[in-house]
C-alpha atoms as a PDB file:
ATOM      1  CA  UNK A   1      97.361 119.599 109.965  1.00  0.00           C
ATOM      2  CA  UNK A   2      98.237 116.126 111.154  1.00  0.00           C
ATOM      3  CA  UNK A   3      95.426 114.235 113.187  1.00  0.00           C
ATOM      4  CA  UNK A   4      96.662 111.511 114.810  1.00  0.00           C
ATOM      5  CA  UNK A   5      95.076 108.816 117.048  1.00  0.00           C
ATOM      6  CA  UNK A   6      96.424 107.080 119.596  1.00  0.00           C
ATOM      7  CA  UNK A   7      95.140 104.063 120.021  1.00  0.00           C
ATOM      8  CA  UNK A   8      95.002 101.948 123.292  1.00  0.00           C
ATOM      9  CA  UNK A   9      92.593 101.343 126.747  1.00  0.00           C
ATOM     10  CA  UNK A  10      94.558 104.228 129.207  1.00  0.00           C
ATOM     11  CA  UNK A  11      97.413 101.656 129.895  1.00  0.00           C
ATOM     12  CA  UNK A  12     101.093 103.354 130.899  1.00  0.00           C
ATOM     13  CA  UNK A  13     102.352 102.383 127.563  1.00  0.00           C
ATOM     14  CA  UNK A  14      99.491 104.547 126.052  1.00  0.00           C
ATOM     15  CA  UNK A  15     100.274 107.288 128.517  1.00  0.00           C
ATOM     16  CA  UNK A  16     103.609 107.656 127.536  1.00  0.00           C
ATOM     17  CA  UNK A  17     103.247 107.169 123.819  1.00  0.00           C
ATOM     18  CA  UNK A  18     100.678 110.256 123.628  1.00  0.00           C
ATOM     19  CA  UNK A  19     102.957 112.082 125.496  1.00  0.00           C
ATOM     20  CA  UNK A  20     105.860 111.379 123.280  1.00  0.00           C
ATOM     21  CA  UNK A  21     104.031 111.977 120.071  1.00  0.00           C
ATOM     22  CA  UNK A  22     102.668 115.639 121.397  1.00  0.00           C
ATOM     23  CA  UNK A  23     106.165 116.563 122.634  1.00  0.00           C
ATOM     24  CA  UNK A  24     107.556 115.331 118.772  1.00  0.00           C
ATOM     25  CA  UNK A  25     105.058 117.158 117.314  1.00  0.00           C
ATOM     26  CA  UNK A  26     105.166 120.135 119.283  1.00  0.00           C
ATOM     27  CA  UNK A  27     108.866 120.306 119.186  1.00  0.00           C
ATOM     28  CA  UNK A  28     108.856 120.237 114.931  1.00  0.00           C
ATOM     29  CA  UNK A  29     105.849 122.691 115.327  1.00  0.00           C
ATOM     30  CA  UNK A  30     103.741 120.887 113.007  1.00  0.00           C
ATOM     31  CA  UNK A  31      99.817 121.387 113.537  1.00  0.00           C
ATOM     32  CA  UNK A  32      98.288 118.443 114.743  1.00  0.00           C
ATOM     33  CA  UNK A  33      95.120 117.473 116.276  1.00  0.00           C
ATOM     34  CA  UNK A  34      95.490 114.382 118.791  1.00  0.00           C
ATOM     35  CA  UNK A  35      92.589 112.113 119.637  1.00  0.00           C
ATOM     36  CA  UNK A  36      92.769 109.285 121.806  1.00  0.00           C
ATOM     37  CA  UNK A  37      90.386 105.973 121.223  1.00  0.00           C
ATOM     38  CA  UNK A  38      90.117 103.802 123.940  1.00  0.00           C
ATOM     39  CA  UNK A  39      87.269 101.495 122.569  1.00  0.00           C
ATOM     40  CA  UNK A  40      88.375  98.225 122.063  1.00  0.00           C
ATOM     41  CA  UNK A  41      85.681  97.605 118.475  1.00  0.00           C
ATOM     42  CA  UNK A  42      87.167 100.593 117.160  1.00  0.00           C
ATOM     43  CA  UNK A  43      90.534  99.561 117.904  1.00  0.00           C
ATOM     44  CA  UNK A  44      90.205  96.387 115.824  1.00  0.00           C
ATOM     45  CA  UNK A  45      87.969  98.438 113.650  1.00  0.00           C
ATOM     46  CA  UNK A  46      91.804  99.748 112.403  1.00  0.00           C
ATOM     47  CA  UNK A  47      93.365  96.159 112.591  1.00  0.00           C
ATOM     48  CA  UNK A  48      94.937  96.478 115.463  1.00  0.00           C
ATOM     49  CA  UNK A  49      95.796  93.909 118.083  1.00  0.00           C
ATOM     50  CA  UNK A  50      98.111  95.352 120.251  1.00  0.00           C
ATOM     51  CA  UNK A  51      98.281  98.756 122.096  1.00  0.00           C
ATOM     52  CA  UNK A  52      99.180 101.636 121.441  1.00  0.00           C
ATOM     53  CA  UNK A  53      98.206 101.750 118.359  1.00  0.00           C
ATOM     54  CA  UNK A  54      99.231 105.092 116.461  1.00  0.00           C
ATOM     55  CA  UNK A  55      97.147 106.215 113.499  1.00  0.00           C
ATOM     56  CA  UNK A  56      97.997 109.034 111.171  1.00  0.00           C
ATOM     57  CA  UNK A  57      95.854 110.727 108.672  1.00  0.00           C
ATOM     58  CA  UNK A  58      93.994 107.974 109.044  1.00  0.00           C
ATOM     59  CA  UNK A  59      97.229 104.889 108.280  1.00  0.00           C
ATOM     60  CA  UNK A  60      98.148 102.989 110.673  1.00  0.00           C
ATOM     61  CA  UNK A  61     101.768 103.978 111.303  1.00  0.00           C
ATOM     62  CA  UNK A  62     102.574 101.950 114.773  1.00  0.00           C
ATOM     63  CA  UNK A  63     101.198  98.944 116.661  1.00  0.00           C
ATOM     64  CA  UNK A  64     102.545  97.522 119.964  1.00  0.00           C
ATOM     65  CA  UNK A  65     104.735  99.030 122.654  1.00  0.00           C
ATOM     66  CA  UNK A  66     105.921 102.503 122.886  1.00  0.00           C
ATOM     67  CA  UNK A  67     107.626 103.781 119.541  1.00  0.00           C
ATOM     68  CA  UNK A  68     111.217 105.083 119.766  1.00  0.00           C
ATOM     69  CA  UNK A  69     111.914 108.776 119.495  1.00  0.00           C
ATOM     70  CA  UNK A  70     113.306 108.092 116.113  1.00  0.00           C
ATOM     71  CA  UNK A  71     110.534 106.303 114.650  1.00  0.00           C
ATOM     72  CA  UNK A  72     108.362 108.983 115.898  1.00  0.00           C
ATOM     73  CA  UNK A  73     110.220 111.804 114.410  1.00  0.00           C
ATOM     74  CA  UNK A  74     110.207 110.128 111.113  1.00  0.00           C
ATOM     75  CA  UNK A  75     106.342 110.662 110.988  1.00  0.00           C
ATOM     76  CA  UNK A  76     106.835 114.270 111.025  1.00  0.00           C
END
């Protein structure tokens, strides 16, 4: 099972990135369990500066702006 957080303060661009990685996920049918973290500490806590943030099994695989499709499907 994949957990993956999504990391990011509720903005559209988060939105739309945990929607995109749920539909890639759910479209390759691999478990996953999806968490998002909106608290900023925690955010930098991963070395993050800009949202969304995408996280893993715990690596950081995505920082800033929405990832393409591609990149997304590469992760699974």
């Amino acid at each position: 099972m994949k957990e993956i957080k999504v990391l990011g303060t509720g903005c559209a661009n988060c939105r739309n990135t945990i929607a995109l990685v749920e539909a890639v996920a759910k479209e390759k049918g691999v478990p996953f369990s999806l968490e998002k973290v909106e608290d900023m500490s925690a955010i930098i806590g991963y070395g993050v500066m800009s949202t969304p943030g995408v996280v893993i099994d715990g690596a950081v695989v995505h920082a800033g702006g929405v990832p393409s499709r591609s990149k997304v499907e590469s992760w699974f």
